[in-house]
N, C-alpha and C. Protein backbone atom coordinates (compact mmCIF):
# COMPACT_ATOMS: atom_id res chain seq x y z
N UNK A 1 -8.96 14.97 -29.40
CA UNK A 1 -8.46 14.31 -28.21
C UNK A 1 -8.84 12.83 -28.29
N UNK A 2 -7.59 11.79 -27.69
CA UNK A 2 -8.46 10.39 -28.25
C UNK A 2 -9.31 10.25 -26.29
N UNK A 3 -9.82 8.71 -26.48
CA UNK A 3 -10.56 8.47 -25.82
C UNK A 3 -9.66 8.04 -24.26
N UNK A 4 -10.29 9.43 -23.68
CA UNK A 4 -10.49 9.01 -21.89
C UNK A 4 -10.58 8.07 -21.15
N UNK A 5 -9.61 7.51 -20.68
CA UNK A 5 -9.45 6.25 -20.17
C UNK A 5 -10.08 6.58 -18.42
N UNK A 6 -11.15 6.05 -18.24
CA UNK A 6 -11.93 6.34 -16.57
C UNK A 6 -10.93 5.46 -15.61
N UNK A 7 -10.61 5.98 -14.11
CA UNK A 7 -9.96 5.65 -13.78
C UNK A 7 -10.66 5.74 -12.11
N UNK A 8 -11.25 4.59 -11.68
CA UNK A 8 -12.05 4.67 -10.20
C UNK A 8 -11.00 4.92 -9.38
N UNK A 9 -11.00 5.83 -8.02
CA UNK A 9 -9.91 6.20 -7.01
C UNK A 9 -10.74 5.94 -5.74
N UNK A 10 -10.31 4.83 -4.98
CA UNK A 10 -10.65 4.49 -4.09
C UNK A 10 -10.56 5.74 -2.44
N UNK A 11 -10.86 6.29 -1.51
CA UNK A 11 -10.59 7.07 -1.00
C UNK A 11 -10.27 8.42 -1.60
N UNK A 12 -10.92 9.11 -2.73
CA UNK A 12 -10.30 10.21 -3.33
C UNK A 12 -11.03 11.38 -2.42
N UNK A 13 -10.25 12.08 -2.04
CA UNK A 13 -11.16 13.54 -1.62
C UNK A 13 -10.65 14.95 -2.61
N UNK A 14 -11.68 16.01 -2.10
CA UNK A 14 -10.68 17.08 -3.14
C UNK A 14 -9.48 17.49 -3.03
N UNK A 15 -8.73 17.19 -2.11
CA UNK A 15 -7.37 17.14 -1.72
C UNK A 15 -6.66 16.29 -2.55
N UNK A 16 -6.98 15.47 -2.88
CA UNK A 16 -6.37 14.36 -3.92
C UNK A 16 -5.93 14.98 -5.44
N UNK A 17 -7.54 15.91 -5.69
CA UNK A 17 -7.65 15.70 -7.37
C UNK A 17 -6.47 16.60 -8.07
N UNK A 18 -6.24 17.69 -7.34
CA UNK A 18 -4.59 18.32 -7.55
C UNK A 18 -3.17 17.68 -7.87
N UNK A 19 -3.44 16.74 -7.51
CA UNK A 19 -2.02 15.63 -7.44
C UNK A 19 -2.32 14.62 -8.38
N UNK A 20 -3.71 14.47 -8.49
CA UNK A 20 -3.96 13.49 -9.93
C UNK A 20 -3.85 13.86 -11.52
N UNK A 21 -4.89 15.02 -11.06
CA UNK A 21 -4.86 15.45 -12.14
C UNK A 21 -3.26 16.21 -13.09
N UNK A 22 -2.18 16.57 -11.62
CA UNK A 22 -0.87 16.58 -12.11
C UNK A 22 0.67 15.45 -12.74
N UNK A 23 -0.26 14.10 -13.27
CA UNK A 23 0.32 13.41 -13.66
C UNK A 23 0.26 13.11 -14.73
N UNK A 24 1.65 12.71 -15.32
CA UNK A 24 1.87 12.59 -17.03
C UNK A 24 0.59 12.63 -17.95
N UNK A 25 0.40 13.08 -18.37
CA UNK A 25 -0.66 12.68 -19.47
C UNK A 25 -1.78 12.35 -18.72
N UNK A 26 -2.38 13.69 -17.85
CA UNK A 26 -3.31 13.42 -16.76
C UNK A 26 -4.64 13.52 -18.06
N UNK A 27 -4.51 14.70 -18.93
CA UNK A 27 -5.55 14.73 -20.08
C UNK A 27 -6.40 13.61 -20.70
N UNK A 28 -5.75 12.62 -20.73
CA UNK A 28 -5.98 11.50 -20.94
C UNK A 28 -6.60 10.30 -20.31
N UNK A 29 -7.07 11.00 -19.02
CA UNK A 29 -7.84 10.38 -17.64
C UNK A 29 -8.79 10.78 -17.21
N UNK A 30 -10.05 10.32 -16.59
CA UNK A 30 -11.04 10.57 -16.10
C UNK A 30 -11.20 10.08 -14.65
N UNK A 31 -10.94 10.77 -13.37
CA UNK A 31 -10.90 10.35 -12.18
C UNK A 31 -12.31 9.99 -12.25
N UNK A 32 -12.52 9.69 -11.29
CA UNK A 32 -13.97 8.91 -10.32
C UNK A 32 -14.03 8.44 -8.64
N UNK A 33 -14.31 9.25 -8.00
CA UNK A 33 -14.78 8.92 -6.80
C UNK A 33 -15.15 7.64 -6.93
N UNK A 34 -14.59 6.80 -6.02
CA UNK A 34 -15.25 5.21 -5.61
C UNK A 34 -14.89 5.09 -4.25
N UNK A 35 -15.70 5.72 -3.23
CA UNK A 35 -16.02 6.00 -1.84
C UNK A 35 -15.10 7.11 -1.41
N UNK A 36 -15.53 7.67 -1.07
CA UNK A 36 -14.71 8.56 -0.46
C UNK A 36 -13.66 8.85 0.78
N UNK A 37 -13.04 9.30 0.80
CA UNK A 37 -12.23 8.93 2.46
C UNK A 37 -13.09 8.51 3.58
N UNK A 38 -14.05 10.03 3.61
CA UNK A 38 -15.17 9.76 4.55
C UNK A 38 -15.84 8.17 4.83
N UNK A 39 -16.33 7.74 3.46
CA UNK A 39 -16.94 6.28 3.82
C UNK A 39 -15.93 5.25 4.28
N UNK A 40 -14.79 5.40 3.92
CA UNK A 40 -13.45 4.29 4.18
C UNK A 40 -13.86 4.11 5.49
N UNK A 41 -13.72 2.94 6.46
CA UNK A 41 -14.18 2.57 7.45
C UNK A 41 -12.65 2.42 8.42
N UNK A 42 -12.37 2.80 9.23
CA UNK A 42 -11.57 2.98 10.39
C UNK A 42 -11.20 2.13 11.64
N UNK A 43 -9.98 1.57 11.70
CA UNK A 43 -9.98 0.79 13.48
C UNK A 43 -9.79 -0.38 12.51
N UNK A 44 -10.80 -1.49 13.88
CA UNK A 44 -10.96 -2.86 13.46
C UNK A 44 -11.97 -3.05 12.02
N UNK A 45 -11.82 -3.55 10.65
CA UNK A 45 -12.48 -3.12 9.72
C UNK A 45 -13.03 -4.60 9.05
N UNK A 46 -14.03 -4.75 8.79
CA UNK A 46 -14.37 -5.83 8.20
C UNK A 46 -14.43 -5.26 6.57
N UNK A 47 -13.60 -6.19 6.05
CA UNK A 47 -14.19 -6.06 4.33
C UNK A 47 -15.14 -6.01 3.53
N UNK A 48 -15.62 -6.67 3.89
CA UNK A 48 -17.13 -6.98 2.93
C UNK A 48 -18.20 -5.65 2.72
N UNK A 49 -18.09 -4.74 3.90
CA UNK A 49 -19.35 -3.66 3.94
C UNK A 49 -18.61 -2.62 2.40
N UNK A 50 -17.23 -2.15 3.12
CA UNK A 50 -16.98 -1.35 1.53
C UNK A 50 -16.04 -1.82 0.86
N UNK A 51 -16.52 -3.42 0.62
CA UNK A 51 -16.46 -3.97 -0.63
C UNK A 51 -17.85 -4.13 -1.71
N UNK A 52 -18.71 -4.27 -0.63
CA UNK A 52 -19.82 -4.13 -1.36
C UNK A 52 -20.61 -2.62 -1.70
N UNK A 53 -20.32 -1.81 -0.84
CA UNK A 53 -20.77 -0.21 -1.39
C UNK A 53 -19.53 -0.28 -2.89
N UNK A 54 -18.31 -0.27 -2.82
CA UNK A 54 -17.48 -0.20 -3.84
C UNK A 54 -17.87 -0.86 -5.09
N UNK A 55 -18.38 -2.19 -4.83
CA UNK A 55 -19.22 -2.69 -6.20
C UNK A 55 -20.24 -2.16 -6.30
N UNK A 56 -20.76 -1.44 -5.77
CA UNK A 56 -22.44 -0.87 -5.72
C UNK A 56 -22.25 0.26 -6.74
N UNK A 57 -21.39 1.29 -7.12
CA UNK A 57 -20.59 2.10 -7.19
C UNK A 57 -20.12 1.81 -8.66
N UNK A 58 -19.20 0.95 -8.15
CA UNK A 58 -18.74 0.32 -9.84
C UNK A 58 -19.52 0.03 -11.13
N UNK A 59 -20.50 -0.38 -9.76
CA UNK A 59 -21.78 -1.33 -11.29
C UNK A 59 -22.31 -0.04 -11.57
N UNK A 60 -22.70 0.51 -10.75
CA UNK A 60 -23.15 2.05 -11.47
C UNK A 60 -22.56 3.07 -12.71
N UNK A 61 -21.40 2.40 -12.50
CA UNK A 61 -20.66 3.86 -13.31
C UNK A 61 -21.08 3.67 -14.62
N UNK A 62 -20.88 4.61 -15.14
CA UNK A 62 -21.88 4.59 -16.33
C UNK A 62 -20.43 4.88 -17.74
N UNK A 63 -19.70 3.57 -18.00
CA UNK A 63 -18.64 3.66 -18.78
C UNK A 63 -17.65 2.72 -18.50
N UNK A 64 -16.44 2.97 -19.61
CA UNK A 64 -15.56 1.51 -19.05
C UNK A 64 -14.89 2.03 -17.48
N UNK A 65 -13.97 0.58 -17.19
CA UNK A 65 -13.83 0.67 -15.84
C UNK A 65 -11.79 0.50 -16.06
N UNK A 66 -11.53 1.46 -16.29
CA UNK A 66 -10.19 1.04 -17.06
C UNK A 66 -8.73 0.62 -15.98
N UNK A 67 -9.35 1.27 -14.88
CA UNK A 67 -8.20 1.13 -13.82
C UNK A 67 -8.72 1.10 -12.36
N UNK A 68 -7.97 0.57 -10.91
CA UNK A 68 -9.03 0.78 -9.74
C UNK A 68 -7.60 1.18 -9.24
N UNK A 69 -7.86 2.53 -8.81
CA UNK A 69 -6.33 2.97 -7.83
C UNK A 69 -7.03 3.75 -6.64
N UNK A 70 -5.80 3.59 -5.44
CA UNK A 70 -6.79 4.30 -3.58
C UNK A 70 -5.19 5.03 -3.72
N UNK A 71 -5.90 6.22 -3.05
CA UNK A 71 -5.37 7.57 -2.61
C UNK A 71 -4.93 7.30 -1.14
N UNK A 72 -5.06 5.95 -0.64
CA UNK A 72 -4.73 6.05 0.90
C UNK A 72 -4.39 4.85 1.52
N UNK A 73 -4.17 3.91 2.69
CA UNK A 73 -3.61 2.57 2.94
C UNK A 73 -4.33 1.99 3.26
N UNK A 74 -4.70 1.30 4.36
CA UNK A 74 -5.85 -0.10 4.60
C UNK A 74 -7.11 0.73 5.23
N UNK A 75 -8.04 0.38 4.69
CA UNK A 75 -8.48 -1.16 3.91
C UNK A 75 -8.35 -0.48 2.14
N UNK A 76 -8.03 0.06 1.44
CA UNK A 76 -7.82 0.47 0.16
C UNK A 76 -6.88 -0.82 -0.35
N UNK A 77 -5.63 -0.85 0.49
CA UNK A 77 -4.90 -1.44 -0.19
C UNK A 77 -5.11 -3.16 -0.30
N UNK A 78 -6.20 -3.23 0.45
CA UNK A 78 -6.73 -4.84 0.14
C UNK A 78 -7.96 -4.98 -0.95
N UNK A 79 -8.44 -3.42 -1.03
CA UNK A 79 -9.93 -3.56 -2.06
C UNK A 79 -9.11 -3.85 -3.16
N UNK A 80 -8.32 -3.43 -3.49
CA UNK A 80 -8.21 -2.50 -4.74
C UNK A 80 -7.88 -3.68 -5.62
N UNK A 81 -6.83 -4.95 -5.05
CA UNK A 81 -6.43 -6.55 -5.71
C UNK A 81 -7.87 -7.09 -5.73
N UNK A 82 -9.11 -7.41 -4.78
CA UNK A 82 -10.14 -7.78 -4.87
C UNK A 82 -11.44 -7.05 -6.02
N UNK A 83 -11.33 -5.72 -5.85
CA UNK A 83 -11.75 -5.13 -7.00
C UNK A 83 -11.75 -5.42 -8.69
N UNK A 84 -10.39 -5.02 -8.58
CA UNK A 84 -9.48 -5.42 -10.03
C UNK A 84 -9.45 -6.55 -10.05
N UNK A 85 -9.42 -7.32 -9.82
CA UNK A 85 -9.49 -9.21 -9.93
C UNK A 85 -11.19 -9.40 -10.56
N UNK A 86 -12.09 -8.63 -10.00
CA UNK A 86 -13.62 -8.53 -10.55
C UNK A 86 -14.17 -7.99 -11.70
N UNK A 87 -13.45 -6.81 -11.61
CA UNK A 87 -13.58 -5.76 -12.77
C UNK A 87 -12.55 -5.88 -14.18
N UNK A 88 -11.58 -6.87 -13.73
CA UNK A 88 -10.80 -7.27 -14.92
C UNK A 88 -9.66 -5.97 -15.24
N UNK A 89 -9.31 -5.47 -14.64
CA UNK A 89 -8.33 -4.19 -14.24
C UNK A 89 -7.10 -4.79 -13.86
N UNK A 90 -5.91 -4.16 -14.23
CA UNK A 90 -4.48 -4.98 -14.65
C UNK A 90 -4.50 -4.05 -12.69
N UNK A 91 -3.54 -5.52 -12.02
CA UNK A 91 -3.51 -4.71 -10.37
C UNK A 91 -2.17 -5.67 -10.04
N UNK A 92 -2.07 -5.53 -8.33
CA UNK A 92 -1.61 -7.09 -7.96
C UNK A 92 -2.41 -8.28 -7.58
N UNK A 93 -1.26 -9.10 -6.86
CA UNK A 93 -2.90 -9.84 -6.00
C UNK A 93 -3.15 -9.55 -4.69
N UNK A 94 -3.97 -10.13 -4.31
CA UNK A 94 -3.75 -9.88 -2.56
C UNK A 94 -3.29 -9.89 -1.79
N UNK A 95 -2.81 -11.65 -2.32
CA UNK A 95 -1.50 -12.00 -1.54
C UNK A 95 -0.33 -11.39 -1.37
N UNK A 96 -0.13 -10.42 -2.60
CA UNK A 96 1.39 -10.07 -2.35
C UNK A 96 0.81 -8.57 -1.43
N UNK A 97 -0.24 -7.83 -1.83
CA UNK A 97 -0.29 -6.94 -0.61
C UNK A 97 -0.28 -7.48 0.94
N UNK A 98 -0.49 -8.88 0.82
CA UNK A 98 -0.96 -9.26 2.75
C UNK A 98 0.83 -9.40 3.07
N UNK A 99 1.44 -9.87 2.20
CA UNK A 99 2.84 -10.06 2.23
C UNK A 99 4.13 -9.23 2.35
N UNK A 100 3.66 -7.58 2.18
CA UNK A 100 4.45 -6.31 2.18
C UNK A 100 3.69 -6.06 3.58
N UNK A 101 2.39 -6.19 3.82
CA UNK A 101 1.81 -5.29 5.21
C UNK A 101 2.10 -6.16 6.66
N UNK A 102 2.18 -7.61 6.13
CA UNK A 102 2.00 -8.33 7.22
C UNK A 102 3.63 -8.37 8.03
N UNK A 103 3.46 -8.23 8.84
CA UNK A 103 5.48 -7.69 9.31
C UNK A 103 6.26 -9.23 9.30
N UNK A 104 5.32 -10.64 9.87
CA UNK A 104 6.08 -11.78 10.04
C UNK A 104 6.31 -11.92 8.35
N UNK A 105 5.40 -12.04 8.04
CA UNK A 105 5.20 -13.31 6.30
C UNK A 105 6.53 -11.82 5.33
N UNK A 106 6.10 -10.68 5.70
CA UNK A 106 7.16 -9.89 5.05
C UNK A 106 8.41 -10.26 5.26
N UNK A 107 8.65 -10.45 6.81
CA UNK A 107 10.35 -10.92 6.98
C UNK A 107 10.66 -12.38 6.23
N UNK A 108 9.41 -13.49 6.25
CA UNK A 108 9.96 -14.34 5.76
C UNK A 108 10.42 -14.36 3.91
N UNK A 109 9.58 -13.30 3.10
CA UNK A 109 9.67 -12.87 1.85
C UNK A 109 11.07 -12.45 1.79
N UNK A 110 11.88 -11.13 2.84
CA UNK A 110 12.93 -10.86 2.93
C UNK A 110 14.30 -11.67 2.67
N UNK A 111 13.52 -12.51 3.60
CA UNK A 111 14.93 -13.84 3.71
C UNK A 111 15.23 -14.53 2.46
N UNK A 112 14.77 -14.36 1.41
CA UNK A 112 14.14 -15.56 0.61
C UNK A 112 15.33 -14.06 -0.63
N UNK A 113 15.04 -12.82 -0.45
CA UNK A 113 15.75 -11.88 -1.20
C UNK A 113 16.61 -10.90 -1.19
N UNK A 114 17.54 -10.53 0.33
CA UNK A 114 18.23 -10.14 0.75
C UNK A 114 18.90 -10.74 1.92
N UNK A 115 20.61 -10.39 1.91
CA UNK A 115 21.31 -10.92 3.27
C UNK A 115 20.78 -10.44 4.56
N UNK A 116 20.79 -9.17 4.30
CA UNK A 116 20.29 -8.39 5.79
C UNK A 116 19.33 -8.13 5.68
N UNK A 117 18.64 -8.77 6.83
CA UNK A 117 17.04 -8.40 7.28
C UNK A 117 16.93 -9.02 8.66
N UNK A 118 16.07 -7.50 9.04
CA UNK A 118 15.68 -7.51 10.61
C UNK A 118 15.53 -9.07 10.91
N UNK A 119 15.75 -9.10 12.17
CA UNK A 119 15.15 -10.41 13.24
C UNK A 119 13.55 -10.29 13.59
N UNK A 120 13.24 -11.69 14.20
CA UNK A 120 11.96 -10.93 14.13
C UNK A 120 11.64 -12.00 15.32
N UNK A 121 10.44 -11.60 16.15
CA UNK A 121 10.19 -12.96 16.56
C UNK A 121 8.98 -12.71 17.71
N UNK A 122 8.34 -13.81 18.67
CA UNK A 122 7.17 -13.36 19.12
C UNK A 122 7.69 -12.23 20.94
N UNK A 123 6.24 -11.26 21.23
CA UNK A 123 6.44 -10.98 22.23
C UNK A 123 5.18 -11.29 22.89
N UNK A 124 5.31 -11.55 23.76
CA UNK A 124 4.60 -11.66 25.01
C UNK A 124 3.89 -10.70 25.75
N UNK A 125 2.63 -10.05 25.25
CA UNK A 125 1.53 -9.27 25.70
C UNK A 125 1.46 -9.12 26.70
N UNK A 126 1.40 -10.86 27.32
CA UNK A 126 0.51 -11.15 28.56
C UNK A 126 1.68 -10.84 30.26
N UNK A 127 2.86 -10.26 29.71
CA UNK A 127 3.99 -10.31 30.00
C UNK A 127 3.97 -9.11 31.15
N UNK A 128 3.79 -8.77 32.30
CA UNK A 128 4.45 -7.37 33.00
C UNK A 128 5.18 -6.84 32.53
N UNK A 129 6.56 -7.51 32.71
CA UNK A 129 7.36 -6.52 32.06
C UNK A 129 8.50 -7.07 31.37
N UNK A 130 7.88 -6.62 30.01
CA UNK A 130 8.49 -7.60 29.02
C UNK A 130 9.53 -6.83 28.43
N UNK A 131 10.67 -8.08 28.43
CA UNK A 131 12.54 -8.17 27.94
C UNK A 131 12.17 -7.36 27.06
N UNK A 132 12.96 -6.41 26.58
CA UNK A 132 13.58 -6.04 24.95
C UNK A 132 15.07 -6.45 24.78
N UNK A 133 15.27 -6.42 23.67
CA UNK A 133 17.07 -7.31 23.51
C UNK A 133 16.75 -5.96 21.84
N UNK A 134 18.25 -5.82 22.59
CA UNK A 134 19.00 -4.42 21.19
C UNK A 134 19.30 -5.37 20.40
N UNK A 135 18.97 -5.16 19.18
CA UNK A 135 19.12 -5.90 17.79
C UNK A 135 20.30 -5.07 16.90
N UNK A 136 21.11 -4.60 17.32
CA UNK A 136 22.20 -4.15 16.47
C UNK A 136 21.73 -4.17 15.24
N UNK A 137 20.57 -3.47 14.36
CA UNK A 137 20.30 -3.48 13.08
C UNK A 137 20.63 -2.53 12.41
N UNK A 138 21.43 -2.72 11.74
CA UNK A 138 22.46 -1.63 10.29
C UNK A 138 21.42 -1.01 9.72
N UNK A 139 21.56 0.47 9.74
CA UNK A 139 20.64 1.26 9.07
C UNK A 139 20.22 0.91 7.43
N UNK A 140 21.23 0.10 6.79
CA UNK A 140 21.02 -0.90 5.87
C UNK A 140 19.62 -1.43 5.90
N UNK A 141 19.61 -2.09 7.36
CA UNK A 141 18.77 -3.56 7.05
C UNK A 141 17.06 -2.70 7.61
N UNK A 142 17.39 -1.88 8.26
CA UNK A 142 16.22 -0.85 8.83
C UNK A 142 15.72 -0.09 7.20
N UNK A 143 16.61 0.95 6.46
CA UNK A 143 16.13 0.93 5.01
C UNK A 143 15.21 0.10 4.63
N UNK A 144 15.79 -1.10 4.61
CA UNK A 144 15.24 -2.98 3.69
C UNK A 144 13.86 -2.98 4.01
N UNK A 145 13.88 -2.82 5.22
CA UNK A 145 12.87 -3.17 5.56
C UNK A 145 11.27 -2.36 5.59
N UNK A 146 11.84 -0.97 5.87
CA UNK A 146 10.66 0.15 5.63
C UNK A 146 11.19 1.69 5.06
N UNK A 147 10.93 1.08 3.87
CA UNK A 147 11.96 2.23 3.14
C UNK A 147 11.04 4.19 3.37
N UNK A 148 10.01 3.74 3.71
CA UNK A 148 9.53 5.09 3.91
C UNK A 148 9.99 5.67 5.55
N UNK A 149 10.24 4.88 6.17
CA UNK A 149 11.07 5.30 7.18
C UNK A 149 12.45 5.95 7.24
N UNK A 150 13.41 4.93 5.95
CA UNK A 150 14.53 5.86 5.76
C UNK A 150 14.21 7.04 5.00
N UNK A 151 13.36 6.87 4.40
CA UNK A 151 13.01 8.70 3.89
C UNK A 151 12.53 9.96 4.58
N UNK A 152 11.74 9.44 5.62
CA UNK A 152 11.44 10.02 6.58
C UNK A 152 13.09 10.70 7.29
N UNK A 153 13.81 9.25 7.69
CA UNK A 153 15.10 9.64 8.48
C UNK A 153 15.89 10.83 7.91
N UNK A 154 15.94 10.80 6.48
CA UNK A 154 16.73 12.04 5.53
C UNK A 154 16.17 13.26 5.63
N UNK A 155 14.75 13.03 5.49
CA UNK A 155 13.99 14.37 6.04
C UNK A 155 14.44 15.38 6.91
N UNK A 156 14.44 14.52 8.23
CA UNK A 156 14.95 15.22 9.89
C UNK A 156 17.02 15.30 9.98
N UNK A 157 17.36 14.73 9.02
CA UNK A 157 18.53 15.34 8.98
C UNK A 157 19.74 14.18 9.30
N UNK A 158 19.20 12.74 9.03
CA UNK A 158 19.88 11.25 9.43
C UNK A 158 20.38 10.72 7.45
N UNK A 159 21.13 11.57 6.68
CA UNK A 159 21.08 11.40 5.78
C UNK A 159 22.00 10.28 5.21
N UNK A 160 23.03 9.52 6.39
CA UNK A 160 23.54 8.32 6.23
C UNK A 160 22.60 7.16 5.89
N UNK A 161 21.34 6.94 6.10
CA UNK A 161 20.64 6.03 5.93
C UNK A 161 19.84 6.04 3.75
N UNK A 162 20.42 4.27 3.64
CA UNK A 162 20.07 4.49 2.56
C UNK A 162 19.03 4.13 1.65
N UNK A 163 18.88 4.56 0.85
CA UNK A 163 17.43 4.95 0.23
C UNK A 163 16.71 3.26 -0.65
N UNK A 164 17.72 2.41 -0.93
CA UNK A 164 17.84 1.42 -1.79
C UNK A 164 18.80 0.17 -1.18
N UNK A 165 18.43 -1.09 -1.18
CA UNK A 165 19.00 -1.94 -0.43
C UNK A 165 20.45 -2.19 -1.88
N UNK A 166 21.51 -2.03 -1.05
CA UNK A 166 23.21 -2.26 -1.52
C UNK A 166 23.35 -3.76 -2.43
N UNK A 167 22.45 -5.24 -1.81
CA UNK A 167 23.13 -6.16 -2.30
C UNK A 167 21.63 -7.04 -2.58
N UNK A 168 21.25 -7.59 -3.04
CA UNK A 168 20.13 -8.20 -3.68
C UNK A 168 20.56 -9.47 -4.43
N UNK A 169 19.72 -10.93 -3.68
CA UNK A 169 20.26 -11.87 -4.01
C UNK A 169 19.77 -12.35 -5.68
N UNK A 170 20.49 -12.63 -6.64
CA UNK A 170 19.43 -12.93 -7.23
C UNK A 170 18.53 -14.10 -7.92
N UNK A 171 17.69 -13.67 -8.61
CA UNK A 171 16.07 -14.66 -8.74
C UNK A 171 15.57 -14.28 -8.24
């Protein structure tokens, strides 16, 4: 057998290792707990605490550090560019994760690569009782925008909605 490529999983529980270990050429991998769901911190979350248990962790492991992948969404999906940027692990950057999660800076990314995309704009908290205005948005541009939503929609039985945006500008 050649050599086991270790692979840290941010949030892994034993619920996970079934689904890992069932991928291509899983033989060829060595999972690793690097905090567990349990420690993942919840709500309002500051970075730094399990960023630093996560390096605590890392520096420990006793072998190479070949990949940093999370089993789950924030705060994982902000370690994992900060991690790999440390550990020298092929990832994204941060920026482009703050740029898919963040809903304004996402729409402005949108504009920049498709015709149709949602409107967007501020509301007013402080408001009693605050306007809504119907946005006539084409199940198109609803897709574009959160594609796990149109998958969701096919699920429950809305199977007009589509899976892949139709027209893509390009560059």
């Amino acid at each position: 057998m050649s050599h086991q490529r270790n692979i840290l999983v941010l949030g892994l529980d034993g619920a996970d290792l079934p689904t890992l270990n069932a991928v291509p050429d899983a033989g060829t991998y060595r999972f690793h707990p690097l905090l567990g769901i349990q420690e993942l911190p919840e709500g309002e979350v500051s970075v730094s605490d399990p960023m630093s248990r996560a390096r605590a962790v890392s520096d420990a492991h006793d072998g190479s550090i070949d990949a940093i992948v999370g089993h789950c969404d924030f705060p994982v999906s902000t370690l994992i560019p900060m991690l790999g940027r440390e550990y020298s692990t092929r990832t994204t950057s941060l920026e482009s994760v703050v740029k898919c999660a963040h809903k304004y800076w996402s729409r402005m990314e949108q504009r920049k690569a498709i015709d149709a995309y949602p409107n967007s704009g501020r509301v007013d908290l402080q408001c009693a009782a605050p306007r809504t205005r119907r946005r006539g948005l084409s199940h198109v541009a609803q897709a574009r925008t959160r594609p796990f939503l149109g998958n969701r929609l096919r699920r429950i039985g809305h199977d007009e909605v589509p899976s892949r945006p139709t027209a893509v500008r390009p560059g």
